[in-house]
Protein backbone atom coordinates (compact mmCIF):
# COMPACT_ATOMS: atom_id res chain seq x y z
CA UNK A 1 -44.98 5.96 -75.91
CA UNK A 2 -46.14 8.60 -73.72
CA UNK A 3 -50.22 9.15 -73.49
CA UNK A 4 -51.66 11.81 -71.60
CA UNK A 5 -55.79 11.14 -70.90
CA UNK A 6 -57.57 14.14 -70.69
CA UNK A 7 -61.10 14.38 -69.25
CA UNK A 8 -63.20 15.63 -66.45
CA UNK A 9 -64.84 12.26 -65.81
CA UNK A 10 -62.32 10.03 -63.62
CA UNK A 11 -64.62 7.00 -64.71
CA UNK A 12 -64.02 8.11 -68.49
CA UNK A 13 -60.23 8.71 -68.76
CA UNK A 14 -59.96 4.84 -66.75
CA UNK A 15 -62.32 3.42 -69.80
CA UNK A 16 -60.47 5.41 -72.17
CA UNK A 17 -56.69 4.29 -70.64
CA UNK A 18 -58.53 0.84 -70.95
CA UNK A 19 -59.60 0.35 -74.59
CA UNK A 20 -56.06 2.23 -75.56
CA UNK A 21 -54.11 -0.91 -73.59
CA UNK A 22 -56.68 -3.36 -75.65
CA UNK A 23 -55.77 -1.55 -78.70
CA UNK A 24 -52.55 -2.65 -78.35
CA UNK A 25 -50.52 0.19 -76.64
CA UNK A 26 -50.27 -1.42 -73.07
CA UNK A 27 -46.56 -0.90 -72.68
CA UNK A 28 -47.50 2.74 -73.17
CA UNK A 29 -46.88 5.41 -70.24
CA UNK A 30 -50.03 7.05 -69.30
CA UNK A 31 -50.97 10.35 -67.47
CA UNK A 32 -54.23 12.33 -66.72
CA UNK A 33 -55.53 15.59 -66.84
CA UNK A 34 -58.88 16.65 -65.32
CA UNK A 35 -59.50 19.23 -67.88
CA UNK A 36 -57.73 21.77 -70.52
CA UNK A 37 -55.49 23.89 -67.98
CA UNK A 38 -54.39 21.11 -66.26
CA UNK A 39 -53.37 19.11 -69.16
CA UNK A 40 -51.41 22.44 -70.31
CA UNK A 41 -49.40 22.44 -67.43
CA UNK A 42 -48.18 18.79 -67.74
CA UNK A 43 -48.28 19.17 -71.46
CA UNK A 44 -45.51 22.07 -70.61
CA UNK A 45 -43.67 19.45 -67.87
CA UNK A 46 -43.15 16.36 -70.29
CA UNK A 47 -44.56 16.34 -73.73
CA UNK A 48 -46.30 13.08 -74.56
CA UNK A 49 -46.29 11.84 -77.84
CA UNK A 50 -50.16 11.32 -77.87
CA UNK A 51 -52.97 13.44 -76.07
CA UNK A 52 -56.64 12.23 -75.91
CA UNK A 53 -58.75 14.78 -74.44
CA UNK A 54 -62.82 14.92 -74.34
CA UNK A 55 -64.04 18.09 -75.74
CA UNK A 56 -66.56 19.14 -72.99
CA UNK A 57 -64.86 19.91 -70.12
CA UNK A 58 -64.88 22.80 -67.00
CA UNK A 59 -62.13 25.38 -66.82
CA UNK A 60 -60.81 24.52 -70.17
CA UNK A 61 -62.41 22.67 -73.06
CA UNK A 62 -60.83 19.86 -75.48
CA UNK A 63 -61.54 22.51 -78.50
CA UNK A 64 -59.93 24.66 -76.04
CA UNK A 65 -56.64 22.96 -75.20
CA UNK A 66 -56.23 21.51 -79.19
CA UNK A 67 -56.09 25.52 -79.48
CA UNK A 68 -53.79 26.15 -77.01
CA UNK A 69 -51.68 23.43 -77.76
CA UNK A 70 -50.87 24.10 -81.52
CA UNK A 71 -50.84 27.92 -80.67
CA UNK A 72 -47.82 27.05 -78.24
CA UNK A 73 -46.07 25.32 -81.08
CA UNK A 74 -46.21 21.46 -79.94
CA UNK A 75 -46.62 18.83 -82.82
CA UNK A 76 -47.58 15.86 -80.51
CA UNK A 77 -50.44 13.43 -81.83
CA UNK A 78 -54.31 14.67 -80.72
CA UNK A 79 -57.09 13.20 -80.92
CA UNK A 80 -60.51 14.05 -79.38
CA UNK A 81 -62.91 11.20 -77.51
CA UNK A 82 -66.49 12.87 -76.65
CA UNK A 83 -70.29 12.15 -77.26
CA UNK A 84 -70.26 15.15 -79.78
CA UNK A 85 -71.04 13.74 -83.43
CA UNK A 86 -71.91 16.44 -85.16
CA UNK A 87 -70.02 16.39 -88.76
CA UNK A 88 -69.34 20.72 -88.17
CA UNK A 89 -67.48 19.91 -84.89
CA UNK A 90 -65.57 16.93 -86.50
CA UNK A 91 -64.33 19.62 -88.83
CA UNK A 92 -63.46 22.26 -86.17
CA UNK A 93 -61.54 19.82 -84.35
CA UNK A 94 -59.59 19.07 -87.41
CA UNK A 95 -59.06 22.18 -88.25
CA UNK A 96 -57.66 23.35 -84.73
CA UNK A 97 -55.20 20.52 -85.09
CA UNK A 98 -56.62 17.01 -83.96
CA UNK A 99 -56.29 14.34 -85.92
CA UNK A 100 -59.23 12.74 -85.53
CA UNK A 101 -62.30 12.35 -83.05
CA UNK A 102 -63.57 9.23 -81.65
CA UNK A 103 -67.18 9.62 -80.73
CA UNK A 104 -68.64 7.66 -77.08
CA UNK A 105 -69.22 5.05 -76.96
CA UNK A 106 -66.46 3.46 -78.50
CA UNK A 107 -65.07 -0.21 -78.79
CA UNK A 108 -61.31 -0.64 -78.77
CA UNK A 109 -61.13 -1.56 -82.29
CA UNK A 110 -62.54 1.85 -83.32
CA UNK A 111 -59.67 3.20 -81.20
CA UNK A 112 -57.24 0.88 -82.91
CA UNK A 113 -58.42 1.84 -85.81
CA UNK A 114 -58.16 5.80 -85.03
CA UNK A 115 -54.54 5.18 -83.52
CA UNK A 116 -52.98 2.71 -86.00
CA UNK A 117 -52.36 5.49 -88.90
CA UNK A 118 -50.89 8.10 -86.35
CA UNK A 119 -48.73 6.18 -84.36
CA UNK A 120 -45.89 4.24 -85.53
């Protein structure tokens, strides 16, 4: 599986590549974006099958680049990892097209537990 790590926080997408391995995707392939534009363009490159992406970010947010994404017509996997908890943005990011949103800070059971109905 493909998995492409999307956040402005080097520190963040390394914890976040981390508790997706002990979740029990470490034979996945994994690439980084540092925000919404840059994640478009390697989106565009090589589709991954799975795209985790923080929601506040420079340039181009998460909302952002769920937008973008589904607007462009790619059905890959998305979910969103941030510190945002409000139930309204939950519901926005569902509604632009993730499929779920894990809030920080997270163990990697409540990642397995976000991936395991998505992924096969």
């Amino acid at each position: 599986m493909n998995i492409l790590i999307v956040d402005d926080s080097k520190a963040m997408r390394a914890i976040v590549t981390r508790a997706v391995k002990a979740a029990g995707f470490g034979d996945s392939t994994y690439r980084e974006a540092g925000n919404g534009v840059e994640a478009l363009a390697a989106i565009r490159a090589t589709t991954p099958d799975l795209v985790l992406t923080d929601w506040n970010m420079p340039e181009m947010t998460g909302f952002e680049l769920v937008k973008a994404i589904r607007a462009e017509g790619f059905g890959m996997k998305i979910g969103m990892v941030t510190s945002e908890a409000a139930p309204e943005l939950r519901e926005q990011a569902i509604q632009a097209g993730a499929l779920f949103l894990l809030c920080k800070p997270f163990t990697p059971d409540a990642v397995k537990a976000a991936l395991q109905p998505i992924l096969p």
